[in-house]
Protein backbone atom coordinates (compact mmCIF):
# COMPACT_ATOMS: atom_id res chain seq x y z
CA UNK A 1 -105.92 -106.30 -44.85
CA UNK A 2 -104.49 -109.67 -45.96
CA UNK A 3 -103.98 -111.65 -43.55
CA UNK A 4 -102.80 -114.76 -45.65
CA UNK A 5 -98.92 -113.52 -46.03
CA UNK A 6 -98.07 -112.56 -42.52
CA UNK A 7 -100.13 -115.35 -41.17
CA UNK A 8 -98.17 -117.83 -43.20
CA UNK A 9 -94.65 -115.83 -42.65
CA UNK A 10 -95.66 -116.15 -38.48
CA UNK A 11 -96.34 -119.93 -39.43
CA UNK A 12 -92.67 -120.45 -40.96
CA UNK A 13 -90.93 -118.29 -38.34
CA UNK A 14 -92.82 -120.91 -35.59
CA UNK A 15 -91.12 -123.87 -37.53
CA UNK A 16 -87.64 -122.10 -37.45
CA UNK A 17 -87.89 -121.69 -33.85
CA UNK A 18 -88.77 -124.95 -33.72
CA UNK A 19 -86.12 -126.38 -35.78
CA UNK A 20 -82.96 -123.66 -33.42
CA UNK A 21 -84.91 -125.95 -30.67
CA UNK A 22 -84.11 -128.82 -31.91
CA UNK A 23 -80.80 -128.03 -32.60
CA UNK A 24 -79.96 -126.53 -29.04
CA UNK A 25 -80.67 -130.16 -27.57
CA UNK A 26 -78.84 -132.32 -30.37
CA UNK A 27 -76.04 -130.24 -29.41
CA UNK A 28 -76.41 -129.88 -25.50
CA UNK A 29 -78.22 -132.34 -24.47
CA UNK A 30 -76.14 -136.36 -23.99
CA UNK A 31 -77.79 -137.79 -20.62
CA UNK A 32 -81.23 -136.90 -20.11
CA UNK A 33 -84.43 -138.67 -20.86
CA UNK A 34 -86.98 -137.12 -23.59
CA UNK A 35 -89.66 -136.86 -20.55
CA UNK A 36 -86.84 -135.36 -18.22
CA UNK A 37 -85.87 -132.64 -21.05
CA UNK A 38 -89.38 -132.22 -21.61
CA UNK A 39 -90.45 -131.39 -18.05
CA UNK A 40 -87.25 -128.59 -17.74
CA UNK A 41 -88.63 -127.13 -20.61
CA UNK A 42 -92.14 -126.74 -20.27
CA UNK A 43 -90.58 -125.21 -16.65
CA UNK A 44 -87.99 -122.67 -18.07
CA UNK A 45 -90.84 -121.93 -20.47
CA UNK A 46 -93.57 -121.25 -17.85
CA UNK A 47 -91.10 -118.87 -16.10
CA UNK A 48 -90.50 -117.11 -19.13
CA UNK A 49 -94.29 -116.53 -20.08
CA UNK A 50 -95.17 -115.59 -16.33
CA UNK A 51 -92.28 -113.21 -16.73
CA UNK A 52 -94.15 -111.22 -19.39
CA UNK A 53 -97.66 -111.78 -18.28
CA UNK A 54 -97.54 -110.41 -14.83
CA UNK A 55 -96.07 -107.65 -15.61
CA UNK A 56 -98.69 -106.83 -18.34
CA UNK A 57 -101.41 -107.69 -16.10
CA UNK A 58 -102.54 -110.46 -18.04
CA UNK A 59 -102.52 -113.19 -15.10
CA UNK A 60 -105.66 -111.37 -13.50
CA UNK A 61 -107.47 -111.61 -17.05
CA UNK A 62 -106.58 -115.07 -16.89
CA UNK A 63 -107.91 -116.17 -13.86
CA UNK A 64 -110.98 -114.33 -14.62
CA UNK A 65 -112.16 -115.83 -17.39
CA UNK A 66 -114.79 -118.29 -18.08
CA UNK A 67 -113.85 -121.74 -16.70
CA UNK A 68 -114.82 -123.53 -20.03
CA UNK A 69 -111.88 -121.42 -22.08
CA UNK A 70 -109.61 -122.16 -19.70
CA UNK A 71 -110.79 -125.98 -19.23
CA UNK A 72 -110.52 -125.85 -23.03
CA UNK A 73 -106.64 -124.34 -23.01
CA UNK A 74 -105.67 -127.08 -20.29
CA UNK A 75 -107.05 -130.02 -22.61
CA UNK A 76 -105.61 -128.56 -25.33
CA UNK A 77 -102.21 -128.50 -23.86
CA UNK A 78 -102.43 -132.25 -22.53
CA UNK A 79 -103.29 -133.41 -26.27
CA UNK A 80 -99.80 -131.20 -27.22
CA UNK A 81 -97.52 -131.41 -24.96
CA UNK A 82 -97.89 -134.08 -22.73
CA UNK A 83 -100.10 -137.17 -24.24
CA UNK A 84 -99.09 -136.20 -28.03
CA UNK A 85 -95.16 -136.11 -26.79
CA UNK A 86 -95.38 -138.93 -24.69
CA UNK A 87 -96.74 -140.80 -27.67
CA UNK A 88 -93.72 -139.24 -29.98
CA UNK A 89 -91.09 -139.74 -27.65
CA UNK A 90 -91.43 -143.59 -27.02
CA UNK A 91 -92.07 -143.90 -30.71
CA UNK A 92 -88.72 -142.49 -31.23
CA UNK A 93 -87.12 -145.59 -28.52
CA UNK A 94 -88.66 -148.11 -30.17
CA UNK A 95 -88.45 -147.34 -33.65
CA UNK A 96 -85.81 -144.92 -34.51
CA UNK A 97 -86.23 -141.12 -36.15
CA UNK A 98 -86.33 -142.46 -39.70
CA UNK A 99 -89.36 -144.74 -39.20
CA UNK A 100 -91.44 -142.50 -36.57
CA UNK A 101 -90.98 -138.98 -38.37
CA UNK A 102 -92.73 -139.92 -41.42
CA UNK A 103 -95.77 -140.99 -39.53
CA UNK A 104 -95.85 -138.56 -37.20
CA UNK A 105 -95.58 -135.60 -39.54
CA UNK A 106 -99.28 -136.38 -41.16
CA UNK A 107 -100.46 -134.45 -37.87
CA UNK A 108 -101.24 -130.95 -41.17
CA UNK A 109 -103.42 -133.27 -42.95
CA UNK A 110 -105.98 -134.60 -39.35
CA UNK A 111 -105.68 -130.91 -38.54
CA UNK A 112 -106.83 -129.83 -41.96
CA UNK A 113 -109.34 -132.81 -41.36
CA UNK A 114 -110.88 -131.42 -38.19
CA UNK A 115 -110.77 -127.59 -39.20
CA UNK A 116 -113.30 -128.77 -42.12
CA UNK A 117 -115.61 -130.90 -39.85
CA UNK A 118 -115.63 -129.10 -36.62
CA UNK A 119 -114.87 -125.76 -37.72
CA UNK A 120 -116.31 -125.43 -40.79
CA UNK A 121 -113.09 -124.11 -42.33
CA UNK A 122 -112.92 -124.25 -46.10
CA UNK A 123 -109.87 -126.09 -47.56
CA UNK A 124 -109.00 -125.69 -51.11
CA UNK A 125 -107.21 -128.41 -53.30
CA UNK A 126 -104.23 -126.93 -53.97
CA UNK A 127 -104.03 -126.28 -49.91
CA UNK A 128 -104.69 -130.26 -49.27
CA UNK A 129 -101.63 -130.83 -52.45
CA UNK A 130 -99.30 -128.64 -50.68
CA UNK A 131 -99.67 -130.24 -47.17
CA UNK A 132 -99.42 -133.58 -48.92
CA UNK A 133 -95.98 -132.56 -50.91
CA UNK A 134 -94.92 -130.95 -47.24
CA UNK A 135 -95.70 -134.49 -45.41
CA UNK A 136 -93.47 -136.23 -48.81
CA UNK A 137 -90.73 -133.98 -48.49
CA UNK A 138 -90.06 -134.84 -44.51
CA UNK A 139 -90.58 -138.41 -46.07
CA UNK A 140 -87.84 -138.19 -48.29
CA UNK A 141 -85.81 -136.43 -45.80
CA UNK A 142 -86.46 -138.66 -42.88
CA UNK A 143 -85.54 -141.77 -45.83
CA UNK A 144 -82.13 -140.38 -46.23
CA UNK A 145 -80.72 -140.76 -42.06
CA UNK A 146 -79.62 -144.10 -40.89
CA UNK A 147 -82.28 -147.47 -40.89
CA UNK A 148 -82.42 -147.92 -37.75
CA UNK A 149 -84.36 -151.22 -36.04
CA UNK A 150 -87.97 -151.15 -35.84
CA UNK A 151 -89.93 -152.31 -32.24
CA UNK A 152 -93.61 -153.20 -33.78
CA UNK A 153 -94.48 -151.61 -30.32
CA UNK A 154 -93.52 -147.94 -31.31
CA UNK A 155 -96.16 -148.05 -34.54
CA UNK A 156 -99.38 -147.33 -32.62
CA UNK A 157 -97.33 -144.90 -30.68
CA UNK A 158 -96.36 -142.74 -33.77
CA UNK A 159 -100.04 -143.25 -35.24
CA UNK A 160 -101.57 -141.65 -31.91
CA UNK A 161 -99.31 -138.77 -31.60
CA UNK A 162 -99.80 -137.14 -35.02
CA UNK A 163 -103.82 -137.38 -34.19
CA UNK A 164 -102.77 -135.60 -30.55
CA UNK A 165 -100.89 -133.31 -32.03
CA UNK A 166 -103.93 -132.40 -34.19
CA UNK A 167 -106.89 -132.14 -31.65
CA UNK A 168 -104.53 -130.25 -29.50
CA UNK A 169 -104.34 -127.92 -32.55
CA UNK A 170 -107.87 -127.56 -33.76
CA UNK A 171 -108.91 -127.04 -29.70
CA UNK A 172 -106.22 -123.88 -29.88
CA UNK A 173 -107.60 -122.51 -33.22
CA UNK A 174 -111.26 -121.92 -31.46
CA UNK A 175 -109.55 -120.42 -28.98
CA UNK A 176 -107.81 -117.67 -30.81
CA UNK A 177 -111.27 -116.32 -30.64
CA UNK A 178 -111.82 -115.49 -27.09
CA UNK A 179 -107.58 -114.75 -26.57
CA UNK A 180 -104.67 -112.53 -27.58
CA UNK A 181 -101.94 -115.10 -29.05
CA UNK A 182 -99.37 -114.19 -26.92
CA UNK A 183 -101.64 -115.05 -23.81
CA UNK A 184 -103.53 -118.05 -25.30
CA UNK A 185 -99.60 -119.35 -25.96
CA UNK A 186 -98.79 -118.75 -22.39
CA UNK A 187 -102.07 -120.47 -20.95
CA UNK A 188 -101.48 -124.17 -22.53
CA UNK A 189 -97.87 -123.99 -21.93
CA UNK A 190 -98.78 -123.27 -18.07
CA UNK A 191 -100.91 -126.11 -18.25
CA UNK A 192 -98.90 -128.14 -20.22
CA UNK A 193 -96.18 -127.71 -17.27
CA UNK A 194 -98.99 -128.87 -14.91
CA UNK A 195 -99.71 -131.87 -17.07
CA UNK A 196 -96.41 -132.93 -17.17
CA UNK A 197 -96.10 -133.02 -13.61
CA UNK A 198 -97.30 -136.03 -13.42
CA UNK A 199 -94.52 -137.89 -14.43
CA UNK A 200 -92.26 -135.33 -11.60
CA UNK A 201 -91.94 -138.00 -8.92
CA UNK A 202 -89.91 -140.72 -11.51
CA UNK A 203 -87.78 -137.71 -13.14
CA UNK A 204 -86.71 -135.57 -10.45
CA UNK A 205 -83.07 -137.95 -9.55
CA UNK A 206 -82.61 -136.69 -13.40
CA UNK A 207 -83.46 -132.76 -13.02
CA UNK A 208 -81.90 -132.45 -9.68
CA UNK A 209 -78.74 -133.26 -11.66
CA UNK A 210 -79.05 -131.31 -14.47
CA UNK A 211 -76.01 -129.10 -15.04
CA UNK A 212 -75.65 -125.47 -15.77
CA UNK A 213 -74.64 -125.90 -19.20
CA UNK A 214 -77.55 -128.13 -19.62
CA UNK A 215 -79.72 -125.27 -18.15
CA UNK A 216 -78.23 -122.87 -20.41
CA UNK A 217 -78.82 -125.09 -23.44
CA UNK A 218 -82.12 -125.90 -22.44
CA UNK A 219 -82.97 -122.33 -21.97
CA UNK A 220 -81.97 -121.30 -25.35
CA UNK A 221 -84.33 -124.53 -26.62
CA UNK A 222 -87.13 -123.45 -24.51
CA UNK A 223 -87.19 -120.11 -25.61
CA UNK A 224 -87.00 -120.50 -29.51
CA UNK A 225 -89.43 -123.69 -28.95
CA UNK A 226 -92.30 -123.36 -26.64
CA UNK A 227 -92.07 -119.48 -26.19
CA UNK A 228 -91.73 -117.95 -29.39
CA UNK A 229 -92.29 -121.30 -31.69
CA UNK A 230 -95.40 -121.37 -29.74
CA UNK A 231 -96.47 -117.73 -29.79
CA UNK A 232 -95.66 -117.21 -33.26
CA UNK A 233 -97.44 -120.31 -33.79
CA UNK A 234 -100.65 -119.39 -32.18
CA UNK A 235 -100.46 -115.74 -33.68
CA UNK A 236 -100.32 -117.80 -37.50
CA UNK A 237 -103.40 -119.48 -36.04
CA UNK A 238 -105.40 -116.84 -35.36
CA UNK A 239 -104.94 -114.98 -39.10
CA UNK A 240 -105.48 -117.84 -40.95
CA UNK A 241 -106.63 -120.81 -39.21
CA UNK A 242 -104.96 -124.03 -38.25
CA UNK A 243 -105.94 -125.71 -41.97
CA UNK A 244 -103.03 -123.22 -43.34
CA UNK A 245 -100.81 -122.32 -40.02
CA UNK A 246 -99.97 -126.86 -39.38
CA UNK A 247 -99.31 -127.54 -43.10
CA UNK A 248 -96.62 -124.47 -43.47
CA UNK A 249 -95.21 -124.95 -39.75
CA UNK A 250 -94.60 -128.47 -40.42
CA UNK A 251 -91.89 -128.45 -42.54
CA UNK A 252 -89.43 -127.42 -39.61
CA UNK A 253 -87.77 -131.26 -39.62
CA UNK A 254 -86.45 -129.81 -43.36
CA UNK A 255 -85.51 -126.61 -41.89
CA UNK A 256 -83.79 -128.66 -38.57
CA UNK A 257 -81.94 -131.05 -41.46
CA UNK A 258 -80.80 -127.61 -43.19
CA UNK A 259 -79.60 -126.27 -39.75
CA UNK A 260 -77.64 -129.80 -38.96
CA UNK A 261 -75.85 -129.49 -41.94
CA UNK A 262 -74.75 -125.97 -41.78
CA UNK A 263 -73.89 -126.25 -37.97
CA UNK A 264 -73.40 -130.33 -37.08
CA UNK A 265 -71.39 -130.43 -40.37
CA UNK A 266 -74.04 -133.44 -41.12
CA UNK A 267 -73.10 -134.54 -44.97
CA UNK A 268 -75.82 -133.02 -46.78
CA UNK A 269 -77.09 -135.80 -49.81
CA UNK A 270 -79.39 -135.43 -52.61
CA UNK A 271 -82.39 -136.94 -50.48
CA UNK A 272 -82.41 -133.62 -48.43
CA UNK A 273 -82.20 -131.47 -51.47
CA UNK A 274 -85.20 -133.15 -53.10
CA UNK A 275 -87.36 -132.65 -49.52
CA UNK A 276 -86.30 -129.29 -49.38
CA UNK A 277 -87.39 -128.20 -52.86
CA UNK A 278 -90.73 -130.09 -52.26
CA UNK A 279 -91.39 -128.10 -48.72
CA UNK A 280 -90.56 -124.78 -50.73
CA UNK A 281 -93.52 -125.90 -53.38
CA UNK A 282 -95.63 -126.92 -50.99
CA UNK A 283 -95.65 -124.16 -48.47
CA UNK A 284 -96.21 -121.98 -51.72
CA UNK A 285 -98.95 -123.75 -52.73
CA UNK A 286 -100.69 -123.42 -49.08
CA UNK A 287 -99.72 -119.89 -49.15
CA UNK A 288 -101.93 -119.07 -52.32
């Protein structure tokens, strides 16, 4: 069976989630830090997943398995969720979303990168000239919002992430191998909640306040995000490999401009309608 189609259908469905995440906090979310929001995520998230996998039985077959796999998830999960984000979201302080998110979104192109050298994937040109007219179309997108000032500080920031992002990916692709997706997806965003932790001690004055519609907004991003984002995500990963599943996924900051217009009432311009038409080629073009 072809696994190309539902592989890259699983891939777009993971960058809808993520966009209806997104979304969710634009909307909810006026007082928190990105760390704080981050942290109440990655522990909604958790909850959910340990909902589903005890239940199944899966949290025994977790804790059985080899130490290396599961060394392997936690790493991978740092590089995503917790260095790669922490990178992103002081990139975003110090130099606004229009100057960060066209840096950051090269993270298809080091995946593609490390999928060829490490994992011996094969990558086709018109693959590497759809991920390239997917990166340009968040470009042009990302052109269109608001010039906002630039801290020189936040440039290493956004150059780091994108490569965390990456490693974090190409470490989950190997791993599809010894996991089911919905399990592997649960694993790294345990550990990613673990990670996180770390920064607990300077956030929790900001959790412990959180409010309930806050919580209920944060829920809704959580689950769309990191639960099935992630899972469906993973599951594009395992059919067809991270050099096709981060190229198509990435175009969810076109799909999140799409969403703002239709329910922020954002003034769409013809910036947004060029960078969708290019993500629509470009995913095509992957998709071949």
């Amino acid at each position: 069976m072809n696994t190309l189609i539902p592989g890259s259908l699983a891939a777009l469905g993971s960058a809808f989630g993520w966009a209806i995440a997104t979304i969710l906090i634009k909307v909810g979310m006026r007082s928190k830090s990105p760390v704080a929001v981050n942290l109440i995520r990655l522990y909604l998230v958790s909850v959910m997943y340990l909902a589903v996998l005890i239940p199944a039985g899966k949290l025994g077959e977790i804790l059985s398995s080899r130490l290396e796999y599961l060394l392997a998830a936690f790493i991978s999960a740092q590089f995503g969720f917790v260095i790669g984000d922490y990178f992103y979201f002081n990139a975003l302080n110090w130099m606004g979303v229009s100057r960060t998110v066209p840096i950051t979104s090269t993270y298809p192109l080091w995946t593609m990168l490390w999928a060829v050298l490490f994992l011996g994937r094969r990558v086709y040109l018109h693959k590497v000239l759809g991920a390239v007219l997917i990166v340009l179309a968040i470009v042009i997108v990302r052109r269109a919002e608001v010039k906002e000032k630039v801290d020189p500080r936040g440039f290493p920031f956004a150059l780091l992430a994108p490569l965390s992002w990456s490693i974090a990916i190409v470490i989950m692709d190997w791993l599809t191998g010894y996991f089911d997706s919905f399990t592997l997806a649960g694993i790294r965003m345990l550990s990613a909640a673990i990670g996180a932790s770390v920064f607990l001690p300077s956030k929790f004055g900001e959790i412990r306040n959180t409010t309930a519609r806050e919580i209920t907004v944060l829920t809704g991003a959580a689950f769309f995000g990191l639960l099935l984002g992630q899972y469906l995500f993973v599951y594009s990963t395992k059919l067809v490999g991270s050099q096709v599943s981060a190229p198509v996924s990435a175009i969810n900051p076109i799909i999140t401009a799409a969403l703002a217009i239709l329910f922020l009432k954002e003034p769409p311009n013809s910036r947004i309608m060029e960078g969708l038409l290019l993500a629509v080629v470009g995913v095509l073009l992957v998709s071949l």
